[in-house]
C-alpha atoms as a PDB file:
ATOM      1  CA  UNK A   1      47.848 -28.624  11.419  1.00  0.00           C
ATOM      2  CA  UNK A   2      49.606 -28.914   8.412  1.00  0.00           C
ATOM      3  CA  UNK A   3      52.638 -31.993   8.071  1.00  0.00           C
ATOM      4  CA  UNK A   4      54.659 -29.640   5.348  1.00  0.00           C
ATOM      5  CA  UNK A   5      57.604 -29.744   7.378  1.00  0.00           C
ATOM      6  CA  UNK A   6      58.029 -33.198   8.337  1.00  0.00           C
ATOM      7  CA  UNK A   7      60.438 -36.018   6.433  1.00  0.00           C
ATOM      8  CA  UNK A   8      58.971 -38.215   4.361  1.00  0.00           C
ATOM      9  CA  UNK A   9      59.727 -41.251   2.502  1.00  0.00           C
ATOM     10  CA  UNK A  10      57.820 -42.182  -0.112  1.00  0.00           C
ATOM     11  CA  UNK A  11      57.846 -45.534  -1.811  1.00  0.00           C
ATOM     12  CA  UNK A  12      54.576 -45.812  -4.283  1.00  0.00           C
ATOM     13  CA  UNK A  13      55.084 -42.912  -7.154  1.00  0.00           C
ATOM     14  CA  UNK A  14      55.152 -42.842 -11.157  1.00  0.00           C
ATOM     15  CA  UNK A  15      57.710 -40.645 -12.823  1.00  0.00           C
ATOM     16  CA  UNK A  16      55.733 -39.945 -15.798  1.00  0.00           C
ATOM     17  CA  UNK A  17      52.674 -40.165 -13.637  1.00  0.00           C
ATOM     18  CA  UNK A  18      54.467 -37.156 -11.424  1.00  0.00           C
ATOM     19  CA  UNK A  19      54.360 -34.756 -14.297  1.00  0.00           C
ATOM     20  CA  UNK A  20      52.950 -31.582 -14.129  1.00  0.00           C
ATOM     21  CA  UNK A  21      50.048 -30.774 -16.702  1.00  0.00           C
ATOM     22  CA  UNK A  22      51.467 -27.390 -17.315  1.00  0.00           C
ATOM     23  CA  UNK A  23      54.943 -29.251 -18.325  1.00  0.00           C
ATOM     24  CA  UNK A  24      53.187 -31.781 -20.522  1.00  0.00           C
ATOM     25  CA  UNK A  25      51.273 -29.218 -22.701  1.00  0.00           C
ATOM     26  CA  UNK A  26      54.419 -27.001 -23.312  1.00  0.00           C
ATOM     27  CA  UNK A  27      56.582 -30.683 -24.279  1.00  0.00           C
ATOM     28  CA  UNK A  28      53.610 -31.001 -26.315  1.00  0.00           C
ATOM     29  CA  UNK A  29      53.205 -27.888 -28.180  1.00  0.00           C
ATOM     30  CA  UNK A  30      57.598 -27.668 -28.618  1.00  0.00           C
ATOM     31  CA  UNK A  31      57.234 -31.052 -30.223  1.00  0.00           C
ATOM     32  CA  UNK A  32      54.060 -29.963 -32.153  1.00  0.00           C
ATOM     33  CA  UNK A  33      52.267 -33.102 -30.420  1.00  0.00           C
ATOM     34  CA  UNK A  34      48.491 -32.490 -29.704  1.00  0.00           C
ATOM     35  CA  UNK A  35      47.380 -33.859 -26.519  1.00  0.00           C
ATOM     36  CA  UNK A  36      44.510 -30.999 -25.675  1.00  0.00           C
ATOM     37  CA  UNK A  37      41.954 -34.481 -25.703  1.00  0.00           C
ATOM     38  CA  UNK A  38      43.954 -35.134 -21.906  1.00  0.00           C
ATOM     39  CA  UNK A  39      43.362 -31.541 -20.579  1.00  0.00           C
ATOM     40  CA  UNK A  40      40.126 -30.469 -18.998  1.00  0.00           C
ATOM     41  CA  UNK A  41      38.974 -26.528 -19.393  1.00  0.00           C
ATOM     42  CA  UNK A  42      41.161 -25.565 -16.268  1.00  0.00           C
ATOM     43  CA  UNK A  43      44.206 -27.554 -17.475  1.00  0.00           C
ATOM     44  CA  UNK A  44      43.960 -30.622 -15.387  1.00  0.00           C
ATOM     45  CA  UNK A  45      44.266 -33.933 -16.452  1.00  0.00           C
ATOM     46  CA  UNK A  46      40.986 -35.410 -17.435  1.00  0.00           C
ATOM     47  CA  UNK A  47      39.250 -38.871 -17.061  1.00  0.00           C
ATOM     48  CA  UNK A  48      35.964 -40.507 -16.371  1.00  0.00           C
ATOM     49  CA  UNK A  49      37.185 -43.657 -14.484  1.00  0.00           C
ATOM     50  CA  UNK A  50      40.070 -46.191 -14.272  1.00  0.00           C
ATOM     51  CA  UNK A  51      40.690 -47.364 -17.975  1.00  0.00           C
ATOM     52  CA  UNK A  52      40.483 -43.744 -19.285  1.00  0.00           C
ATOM     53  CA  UNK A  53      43.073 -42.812 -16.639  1.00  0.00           C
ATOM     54  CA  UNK A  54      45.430 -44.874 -17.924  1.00  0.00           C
ATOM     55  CA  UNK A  55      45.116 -44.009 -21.432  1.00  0.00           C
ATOM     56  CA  UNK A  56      45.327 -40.651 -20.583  1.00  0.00           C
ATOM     57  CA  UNK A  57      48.570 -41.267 -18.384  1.00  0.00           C
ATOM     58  CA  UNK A  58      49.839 -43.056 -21.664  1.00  0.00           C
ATOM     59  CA  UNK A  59      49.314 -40.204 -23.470  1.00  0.00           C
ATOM     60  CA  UNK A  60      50.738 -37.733 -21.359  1.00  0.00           C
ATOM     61  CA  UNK A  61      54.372 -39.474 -21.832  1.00  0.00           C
ATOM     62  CA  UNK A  62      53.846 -38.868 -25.523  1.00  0.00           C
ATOM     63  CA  UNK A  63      55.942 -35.670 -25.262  1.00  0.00           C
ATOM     64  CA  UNK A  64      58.546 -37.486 -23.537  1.00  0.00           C
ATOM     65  CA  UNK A  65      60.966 -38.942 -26.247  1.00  0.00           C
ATOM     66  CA  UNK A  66      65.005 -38.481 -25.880  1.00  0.00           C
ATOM     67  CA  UNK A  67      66.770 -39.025 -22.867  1.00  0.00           C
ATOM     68  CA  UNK A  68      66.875 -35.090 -22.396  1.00  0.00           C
ATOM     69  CA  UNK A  69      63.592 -34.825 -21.958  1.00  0.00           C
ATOM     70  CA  UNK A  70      63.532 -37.855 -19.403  1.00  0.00           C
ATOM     71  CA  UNK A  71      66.006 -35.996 -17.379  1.00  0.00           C
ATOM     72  CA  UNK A  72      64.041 -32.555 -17.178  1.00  0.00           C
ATOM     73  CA  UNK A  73      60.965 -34.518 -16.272  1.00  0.00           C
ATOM     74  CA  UNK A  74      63.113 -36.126 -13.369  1.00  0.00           C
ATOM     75  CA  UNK A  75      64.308 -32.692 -11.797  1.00  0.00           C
ATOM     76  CA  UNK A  76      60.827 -30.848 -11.746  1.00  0.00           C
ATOM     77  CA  UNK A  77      59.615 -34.086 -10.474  1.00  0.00           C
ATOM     78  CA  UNK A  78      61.822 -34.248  -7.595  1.00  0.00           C
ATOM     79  CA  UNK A  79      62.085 -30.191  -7.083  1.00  0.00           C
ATOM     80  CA  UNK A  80      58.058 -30.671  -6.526  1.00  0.00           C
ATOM     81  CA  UNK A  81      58.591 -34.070  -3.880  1.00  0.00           C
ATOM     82  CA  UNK A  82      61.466 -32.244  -1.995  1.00  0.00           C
ATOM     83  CA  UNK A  83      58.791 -28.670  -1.714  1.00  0.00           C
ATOM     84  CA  UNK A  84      56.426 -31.450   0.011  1.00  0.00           C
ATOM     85  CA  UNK A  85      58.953 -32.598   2.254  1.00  0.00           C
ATOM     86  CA  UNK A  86      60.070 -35.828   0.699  1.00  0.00           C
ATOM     87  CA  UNK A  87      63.618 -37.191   1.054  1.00  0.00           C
ATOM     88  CA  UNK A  88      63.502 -40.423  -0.215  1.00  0.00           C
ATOM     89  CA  UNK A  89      61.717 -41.549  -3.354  1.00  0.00           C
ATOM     90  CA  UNK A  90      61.167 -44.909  -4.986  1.00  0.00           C
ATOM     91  CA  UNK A  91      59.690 -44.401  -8.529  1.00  0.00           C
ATOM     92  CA  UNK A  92      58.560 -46.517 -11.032  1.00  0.00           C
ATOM     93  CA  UNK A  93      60.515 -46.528 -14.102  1.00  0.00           C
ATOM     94  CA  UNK A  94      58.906 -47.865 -17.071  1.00  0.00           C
ATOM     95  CA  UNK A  95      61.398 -49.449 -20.165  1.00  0.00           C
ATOM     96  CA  UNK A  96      57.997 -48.832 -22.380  1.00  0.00           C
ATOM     97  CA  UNK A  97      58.216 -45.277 -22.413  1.00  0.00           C
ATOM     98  CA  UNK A  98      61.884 -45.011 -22.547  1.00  0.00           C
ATOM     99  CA  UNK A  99      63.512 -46.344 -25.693  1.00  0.00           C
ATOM    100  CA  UNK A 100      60.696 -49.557 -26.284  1.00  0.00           C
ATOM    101  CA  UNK A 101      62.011 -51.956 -23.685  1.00  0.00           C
ATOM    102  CA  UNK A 102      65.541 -51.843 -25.811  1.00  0.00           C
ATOM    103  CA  UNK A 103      68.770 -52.476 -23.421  1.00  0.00           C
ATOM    104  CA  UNK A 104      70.986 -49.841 -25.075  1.00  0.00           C
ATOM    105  CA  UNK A 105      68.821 -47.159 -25.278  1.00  0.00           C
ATOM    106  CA  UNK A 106      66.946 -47.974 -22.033  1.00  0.00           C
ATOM    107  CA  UNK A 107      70.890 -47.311 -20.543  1.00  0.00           C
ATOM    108  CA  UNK A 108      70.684 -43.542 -22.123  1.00  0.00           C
ATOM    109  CA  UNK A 109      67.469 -42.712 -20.779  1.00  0.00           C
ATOM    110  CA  UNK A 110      68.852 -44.276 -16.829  1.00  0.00           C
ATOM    111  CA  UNK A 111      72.111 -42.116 -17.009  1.00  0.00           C
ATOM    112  CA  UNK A 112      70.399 -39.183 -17.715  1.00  0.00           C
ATOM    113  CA  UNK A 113      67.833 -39.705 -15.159  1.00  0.00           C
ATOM    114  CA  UNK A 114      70.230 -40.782 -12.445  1.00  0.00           C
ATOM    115  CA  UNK A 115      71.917 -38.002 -13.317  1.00  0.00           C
ATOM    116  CA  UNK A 116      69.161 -35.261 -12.870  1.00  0.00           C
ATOM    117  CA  UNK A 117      68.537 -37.434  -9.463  1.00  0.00           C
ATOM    118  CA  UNK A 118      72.321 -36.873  -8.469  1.00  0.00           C
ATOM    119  CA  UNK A 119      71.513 -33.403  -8.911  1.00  0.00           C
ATOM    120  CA  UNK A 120      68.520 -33.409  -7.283  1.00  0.00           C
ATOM    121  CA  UNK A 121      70.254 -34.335  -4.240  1.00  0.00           C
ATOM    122  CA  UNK A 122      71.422 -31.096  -3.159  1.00  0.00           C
ATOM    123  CA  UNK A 123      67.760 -30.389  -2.347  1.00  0.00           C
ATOM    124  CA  UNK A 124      67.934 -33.032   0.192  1.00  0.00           C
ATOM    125  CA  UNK A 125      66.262 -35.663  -1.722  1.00  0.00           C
ATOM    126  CA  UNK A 126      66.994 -39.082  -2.924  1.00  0.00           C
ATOM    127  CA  UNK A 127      65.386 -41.054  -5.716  1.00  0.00           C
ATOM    128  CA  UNK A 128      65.766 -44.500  -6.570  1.00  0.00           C
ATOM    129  CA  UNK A 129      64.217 -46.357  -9.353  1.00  0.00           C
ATOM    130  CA  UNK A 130      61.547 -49.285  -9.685  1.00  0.00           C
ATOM    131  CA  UNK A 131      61.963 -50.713 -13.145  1.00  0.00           C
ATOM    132  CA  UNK A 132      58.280 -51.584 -14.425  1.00  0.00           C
ATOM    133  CA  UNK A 133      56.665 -53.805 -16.698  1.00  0.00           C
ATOM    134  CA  UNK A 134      53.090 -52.674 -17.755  1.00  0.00           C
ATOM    135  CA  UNK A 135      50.471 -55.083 -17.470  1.00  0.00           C
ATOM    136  CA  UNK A 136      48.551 -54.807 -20.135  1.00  0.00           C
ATOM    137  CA  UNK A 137      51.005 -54.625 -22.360  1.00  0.00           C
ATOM    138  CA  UNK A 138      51.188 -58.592 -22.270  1.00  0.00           C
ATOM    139  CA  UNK A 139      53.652 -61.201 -20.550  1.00  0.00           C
ATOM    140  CA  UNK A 140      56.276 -60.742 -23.138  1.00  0.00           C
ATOM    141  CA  UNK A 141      56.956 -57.079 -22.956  1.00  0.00           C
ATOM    142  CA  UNK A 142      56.738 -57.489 -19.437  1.00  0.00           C
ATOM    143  CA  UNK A 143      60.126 -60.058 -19.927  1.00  0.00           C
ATOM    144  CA  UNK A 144      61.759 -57.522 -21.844  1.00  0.00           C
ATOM    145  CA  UNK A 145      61.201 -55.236 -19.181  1.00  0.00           C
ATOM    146  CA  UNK A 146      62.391 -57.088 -16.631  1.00  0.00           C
ATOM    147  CA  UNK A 147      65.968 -58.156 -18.668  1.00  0.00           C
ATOM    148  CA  UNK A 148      66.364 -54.381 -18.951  1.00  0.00           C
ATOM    149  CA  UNK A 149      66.108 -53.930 -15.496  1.00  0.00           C
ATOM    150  CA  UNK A 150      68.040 -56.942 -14.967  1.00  0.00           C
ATOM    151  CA  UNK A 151      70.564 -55.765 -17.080  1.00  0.00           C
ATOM    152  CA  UNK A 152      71.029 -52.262 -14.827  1.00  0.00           C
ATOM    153  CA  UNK A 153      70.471 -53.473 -11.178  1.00  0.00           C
ATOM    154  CA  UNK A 154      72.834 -51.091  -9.143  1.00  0.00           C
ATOM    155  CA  UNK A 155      72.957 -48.249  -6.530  1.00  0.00           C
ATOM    156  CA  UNK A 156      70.085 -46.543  -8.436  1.00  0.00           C
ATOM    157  CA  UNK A 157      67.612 -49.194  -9.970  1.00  0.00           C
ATOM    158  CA  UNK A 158      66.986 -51.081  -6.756  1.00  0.00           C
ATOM    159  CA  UNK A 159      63.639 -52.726  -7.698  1.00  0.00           C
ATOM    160  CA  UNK A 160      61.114 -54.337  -9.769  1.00  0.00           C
ATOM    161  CA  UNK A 161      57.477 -54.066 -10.402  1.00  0.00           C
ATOM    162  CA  UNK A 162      54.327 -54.663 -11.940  1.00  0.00           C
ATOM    163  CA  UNK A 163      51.928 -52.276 -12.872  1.00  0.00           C
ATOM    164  CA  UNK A 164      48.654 -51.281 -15.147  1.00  0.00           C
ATOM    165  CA  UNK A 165      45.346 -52.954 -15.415  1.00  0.00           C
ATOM    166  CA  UNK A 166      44.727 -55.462 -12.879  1.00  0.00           C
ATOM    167  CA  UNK A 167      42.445 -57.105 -15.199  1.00  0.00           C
ATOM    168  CA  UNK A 168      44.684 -58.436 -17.692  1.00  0.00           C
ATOM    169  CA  UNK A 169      46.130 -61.647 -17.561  1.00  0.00           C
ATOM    170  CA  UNK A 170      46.705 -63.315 -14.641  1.00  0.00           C
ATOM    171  CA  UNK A 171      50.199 -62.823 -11.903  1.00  0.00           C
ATOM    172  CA  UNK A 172      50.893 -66.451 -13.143  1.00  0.00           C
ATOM    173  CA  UNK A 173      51.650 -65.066 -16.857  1.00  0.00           C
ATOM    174  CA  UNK A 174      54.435 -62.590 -15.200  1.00  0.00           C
ATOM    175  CA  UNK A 175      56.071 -64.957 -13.282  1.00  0.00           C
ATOM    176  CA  UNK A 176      58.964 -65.927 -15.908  1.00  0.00           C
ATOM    177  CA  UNK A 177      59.395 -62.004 -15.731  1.00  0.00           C
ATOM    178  CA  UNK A 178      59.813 -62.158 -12.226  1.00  0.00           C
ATOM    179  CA  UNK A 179      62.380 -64.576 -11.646  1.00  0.00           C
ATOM    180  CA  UNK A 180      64.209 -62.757 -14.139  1.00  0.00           C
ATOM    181  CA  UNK A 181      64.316 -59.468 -11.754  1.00  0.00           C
ATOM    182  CA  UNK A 182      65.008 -61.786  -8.397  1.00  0.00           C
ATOM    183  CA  UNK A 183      67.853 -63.261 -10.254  1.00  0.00           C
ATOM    184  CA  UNK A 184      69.108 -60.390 -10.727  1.00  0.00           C
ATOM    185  CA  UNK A 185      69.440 -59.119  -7.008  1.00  0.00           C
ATOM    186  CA  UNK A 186      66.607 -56.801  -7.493  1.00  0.00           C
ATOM    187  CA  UNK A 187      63.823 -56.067  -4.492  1.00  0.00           C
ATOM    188  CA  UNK A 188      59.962 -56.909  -5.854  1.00  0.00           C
ATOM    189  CA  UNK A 189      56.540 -55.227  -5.467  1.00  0.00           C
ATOM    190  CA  UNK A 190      53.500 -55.729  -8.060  1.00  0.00           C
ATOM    191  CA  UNK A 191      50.129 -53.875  -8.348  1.00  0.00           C
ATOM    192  CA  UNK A 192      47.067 -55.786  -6.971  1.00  0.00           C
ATOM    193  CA  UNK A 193      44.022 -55.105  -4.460  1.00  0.00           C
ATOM    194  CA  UNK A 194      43.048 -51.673  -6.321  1.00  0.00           C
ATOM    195  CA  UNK A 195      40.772 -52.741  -8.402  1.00  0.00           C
ATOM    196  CA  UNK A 196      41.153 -56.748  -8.602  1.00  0.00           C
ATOM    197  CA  UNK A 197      39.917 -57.623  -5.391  1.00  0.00           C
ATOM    198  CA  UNK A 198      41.905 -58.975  -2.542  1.00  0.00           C
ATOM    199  CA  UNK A 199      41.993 -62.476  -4.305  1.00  0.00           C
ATOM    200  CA  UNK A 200      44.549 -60.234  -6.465  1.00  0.00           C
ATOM    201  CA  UNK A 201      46.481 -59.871  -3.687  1.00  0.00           C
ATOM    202  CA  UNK A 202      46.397 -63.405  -2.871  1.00  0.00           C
ATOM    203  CA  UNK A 203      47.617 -64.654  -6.380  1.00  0.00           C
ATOM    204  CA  UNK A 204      50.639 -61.482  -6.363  1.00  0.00           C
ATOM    205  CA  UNK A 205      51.708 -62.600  -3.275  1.00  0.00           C
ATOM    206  CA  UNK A 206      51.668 -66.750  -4.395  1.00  0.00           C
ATOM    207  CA  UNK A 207      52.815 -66.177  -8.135  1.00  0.00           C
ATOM    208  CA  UNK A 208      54.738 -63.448  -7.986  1.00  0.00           C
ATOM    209  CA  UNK A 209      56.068 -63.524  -4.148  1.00  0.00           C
ATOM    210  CA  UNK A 210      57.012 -59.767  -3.896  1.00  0.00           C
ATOM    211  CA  UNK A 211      58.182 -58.273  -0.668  1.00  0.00           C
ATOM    212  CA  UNK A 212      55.642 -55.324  -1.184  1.00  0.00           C
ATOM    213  CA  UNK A 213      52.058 -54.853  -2.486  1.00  0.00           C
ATOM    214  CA  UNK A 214      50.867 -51.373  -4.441  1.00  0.00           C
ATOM    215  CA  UNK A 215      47.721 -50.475  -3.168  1.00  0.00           C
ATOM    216  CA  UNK A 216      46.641 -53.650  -1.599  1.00  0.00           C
ATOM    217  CA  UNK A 217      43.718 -51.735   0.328  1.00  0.00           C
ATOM    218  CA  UNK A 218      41.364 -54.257  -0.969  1.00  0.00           C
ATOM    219  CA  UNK A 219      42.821 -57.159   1.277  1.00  0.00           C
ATOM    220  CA  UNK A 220      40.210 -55.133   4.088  1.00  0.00           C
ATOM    221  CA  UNK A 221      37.743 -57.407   2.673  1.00  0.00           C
ATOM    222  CA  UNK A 222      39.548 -60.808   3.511  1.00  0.00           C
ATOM    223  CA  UNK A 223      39.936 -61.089   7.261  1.00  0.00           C
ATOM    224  CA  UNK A 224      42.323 -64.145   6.533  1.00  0.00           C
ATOM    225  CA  UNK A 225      44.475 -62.218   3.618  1.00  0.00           C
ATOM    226  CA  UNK A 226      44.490 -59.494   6.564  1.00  0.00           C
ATOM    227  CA  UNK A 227      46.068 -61.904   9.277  1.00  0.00           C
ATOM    228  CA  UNK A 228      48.312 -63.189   6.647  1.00  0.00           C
ATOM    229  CA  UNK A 229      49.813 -59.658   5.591  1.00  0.00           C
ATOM    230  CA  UNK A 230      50.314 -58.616   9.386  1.00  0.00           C
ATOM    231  CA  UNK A 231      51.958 -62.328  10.433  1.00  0.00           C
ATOM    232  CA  UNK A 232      54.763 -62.135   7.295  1.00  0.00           C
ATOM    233  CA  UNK A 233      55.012 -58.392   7.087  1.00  0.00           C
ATOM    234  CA  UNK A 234      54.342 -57.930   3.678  1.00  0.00           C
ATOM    235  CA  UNK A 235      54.106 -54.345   2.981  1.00  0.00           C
ATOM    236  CA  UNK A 236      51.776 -52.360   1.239  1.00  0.00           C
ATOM    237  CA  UNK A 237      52.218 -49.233  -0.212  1.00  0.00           C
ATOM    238  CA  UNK A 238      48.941 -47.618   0.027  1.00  0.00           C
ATOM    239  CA  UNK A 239      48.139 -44.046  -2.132  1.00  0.00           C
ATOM    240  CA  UNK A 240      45.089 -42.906  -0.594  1.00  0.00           C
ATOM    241  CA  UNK A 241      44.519 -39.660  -2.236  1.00  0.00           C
ATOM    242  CA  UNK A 242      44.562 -41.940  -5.259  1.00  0.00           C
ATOM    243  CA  UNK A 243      42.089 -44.420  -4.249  1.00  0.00           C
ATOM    244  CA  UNK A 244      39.389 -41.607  -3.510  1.00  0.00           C
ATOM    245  CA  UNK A 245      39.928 -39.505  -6.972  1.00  0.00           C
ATOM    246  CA  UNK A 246      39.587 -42.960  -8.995  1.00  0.00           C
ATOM    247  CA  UNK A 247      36.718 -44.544  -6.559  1.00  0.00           C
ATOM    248  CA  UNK A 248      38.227 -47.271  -4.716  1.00  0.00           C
ATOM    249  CA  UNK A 249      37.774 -45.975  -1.494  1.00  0.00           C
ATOM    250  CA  UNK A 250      34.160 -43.373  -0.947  1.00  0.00           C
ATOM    251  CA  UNK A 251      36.317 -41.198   0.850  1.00  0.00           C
ATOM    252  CA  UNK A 252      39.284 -40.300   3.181  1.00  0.00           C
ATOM    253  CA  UNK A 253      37.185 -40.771   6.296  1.00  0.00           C
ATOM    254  CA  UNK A 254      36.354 -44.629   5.218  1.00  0.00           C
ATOM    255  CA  UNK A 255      39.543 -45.387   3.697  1.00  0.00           C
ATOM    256  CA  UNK A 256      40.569 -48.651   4.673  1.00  0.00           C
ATOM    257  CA  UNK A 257      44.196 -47.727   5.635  1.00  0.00           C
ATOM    258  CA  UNK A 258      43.051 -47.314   9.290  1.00  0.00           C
ATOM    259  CA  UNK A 259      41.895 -50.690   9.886  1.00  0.00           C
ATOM    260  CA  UNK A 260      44.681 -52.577   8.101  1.00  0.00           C
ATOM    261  CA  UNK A 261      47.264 -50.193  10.316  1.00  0.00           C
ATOM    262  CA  UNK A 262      45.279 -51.249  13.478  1.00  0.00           C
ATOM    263  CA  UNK A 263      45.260 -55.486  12.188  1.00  0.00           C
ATOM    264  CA  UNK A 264      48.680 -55.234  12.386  1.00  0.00           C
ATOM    265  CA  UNK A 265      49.246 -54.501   8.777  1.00  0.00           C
ATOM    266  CA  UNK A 266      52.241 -52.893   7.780  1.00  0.00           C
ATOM    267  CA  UNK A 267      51.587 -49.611   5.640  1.00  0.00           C
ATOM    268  CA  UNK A 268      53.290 -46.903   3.808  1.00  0.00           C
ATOM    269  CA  UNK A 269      51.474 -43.694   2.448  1.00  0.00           C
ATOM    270  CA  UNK A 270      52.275 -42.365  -1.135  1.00  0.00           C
ATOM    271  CA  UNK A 271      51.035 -40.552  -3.997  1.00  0.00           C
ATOM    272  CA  UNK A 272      50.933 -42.408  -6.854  1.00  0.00           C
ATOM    273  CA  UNK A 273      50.031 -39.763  -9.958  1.00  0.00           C
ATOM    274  CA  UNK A 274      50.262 -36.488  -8.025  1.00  0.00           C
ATOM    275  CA  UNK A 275      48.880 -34.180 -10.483  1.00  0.00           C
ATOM    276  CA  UNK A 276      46.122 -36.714 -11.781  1.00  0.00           C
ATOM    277  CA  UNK A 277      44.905 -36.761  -8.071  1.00  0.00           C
ATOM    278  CA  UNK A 278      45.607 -33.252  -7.381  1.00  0.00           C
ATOM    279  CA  UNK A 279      47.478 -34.482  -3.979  1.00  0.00           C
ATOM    280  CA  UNK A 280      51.366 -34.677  -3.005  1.00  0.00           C
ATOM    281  CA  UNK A 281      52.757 -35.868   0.587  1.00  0.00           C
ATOM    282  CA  UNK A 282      51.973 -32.713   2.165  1.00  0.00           C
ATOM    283  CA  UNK A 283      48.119 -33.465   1.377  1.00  0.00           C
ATOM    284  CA  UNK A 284      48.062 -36.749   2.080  1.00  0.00           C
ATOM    285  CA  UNK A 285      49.138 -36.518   5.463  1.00  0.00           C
ATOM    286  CA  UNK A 286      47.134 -33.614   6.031  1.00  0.00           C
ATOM    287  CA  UNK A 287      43.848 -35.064   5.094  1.00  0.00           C
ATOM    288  CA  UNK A 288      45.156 -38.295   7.265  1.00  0.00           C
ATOM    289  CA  UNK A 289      45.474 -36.529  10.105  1.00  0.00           C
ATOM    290  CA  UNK A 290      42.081 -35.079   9.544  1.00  0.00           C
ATOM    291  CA  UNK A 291      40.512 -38.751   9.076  1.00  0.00           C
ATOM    292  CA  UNK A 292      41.969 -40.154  11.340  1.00  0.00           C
ATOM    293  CA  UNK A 293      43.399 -38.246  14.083  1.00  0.00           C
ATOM    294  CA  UNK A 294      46.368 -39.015  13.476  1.00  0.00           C
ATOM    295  CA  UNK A 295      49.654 -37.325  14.871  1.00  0.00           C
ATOM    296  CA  UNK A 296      53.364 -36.589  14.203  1.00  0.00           C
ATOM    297  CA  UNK A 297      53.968 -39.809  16.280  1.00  0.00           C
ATOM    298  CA  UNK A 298      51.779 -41.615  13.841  1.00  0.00           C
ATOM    299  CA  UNK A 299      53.393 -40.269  10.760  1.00  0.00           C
ATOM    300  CA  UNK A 300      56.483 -41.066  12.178  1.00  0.00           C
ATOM    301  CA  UNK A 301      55.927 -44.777  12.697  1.00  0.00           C
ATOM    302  CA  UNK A 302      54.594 -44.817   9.001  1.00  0.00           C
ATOM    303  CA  UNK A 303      58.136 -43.608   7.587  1.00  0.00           C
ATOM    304  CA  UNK A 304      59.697 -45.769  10.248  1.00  0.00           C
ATOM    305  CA  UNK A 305      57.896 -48.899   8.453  1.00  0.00           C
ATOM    306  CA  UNK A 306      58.508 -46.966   5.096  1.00  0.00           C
ATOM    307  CA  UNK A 307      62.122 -46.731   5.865  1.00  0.00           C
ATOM    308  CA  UNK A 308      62.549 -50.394   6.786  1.00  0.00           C
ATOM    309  CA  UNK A 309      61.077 -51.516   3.554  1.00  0.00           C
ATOM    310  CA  UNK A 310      62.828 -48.789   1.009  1.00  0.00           C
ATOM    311  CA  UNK A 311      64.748 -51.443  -1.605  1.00  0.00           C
END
């Protein structure tokens, strides 16, 4: 059966990630960028493994450089989540992309996002914003990131996050960044467990003390770390589709969601990069249910956890 028609919330999800290869090229090719290098014969988005993903997804937002653009990227973005089903939509928003981490400029490119979103709404769909720092862009961009989102906490930025290559630095370095955010009234997740091993988790959750883990399915391998998430309720916002195109998990039947879900774990399903993992929300529960058996009922419970821990 297909899940097309059922609500969803989804709380894992990169704007620029979101965008359609089709839309890149032809930002590309108005703004006589070339970016063919990211494109594979068919027109997907091309990589061999992690690291080359996120170049690629770096250079994809090449195209994107006013505020205008920023807001059409926002409304086919959300047109394609609502066609899946979605109705709520926590994205990250990253300050690096969007004016270089500068306050007044980073305030241009939010308006005209929020107001594509407000737009957006008459599809049935809601979107509020993570702001982002980028991990390996270093400690000290990730503070400037975190005073712009600081600086516009409201009804749409809600949140902030941590994101990028696991292996650079440590949480520790990002912690300054952090308190910056919580001081601020803003709700907290960070990356860790893709691809840094559940003691990543470990060191989010004791540096960084956010309220919900990206990916996280890595904590499987740490029966302790796996008591501990299910005793506080941390939540993690896992994007299998994701973790099978880049590797992390062999495949949807022995992705690890399953058994967290059953310790007691609480867990969200999202997509990530849509396009980069040729999945959206409709696919993800569908190959789910496939996996796993799983049922409206289950799905259900899902956005029931997913709903309790929107920011």
């Amino acid at each position: 059966m297909s899940f097309k028609s059922l609500p969803k919330i989804e709380l894992h999800h990169h704007l620029e990630g979101a965008a359609p290869p089709a839309f890149v090229r032809d930002m590309a090719r108005a703004k006589g960028l070339d970016v063919s290098r990211i494109f594979d014969g068919k027109g997907a988005y091309q990589y061999r493994d992690f690291l080359q993903f996120l170049d690629v997804y770096e250079q994809a937002t090449k195209p994107f450089k006013t505020p205008d653009d920023y807001a059409l990227l926002t409304a086919i973005v959300l047109g394609e989540a609502a066609e899946a089903g979605v109705v709520y939509l926590e994205s990250f928003l990253s300050p690096d992309f969007c004016g270089r981490r500068d306050v007044m400029a980073w305030r241009d490119y939010l308006q005209a996002m929020g107001e594509a979103a407000a737009a957006a709404e008459a599809l049935g769909i809601t979107l509020r914003g993570n702001v982002t720092a980028i991990r390996h862009f270093g400690p000290e961009a990730a503070r400037e990131t975190a005073l712009c989102a600081a600086e516009t906490a409201g009804d749409f930025v809600v949140g902030f996050g941590l994101a990028g290559d696991e292996n650079a630095g440590h949480p520790a370095d990002f912690a300054y960044a952090f308190d910056i955010a919580r001081e601020a009234g803003l709700h907290l997740t960070a990356h860790a467990g893709e691809w840094g091993g559940a003691g990543s988790v470990r060191d989010a959750l004791t540096h960084l003390r956010p309220a919900r883990i990206g990916h996280g399915v890595q904590a499987i391998d740490d029966p302790e770390l796996v008591r501990m998430l299910a005793d506080t309720g941390v939540v993690l916002e896992v994007c299998p589709g994701s973790n099978v195109a880049l590797g992390v998990s062999p495949s949807w039947a022995r992705h690890p969601i399953a058994r967290l879900r059953a310790a007691g774990v609480k867990v969200t399903v999202s997509t990530d990069d849509p396009p980069f993992f040729h999945t959206d929300m409709v696919r993800e529960y569908d190959e789910l249910g496939t996996a796993f058996g799983w049922t409206e009922a289950d799905f259900a419970e899902l956005n029931k956890v997913a709903l309790e821990a929107a920011f």
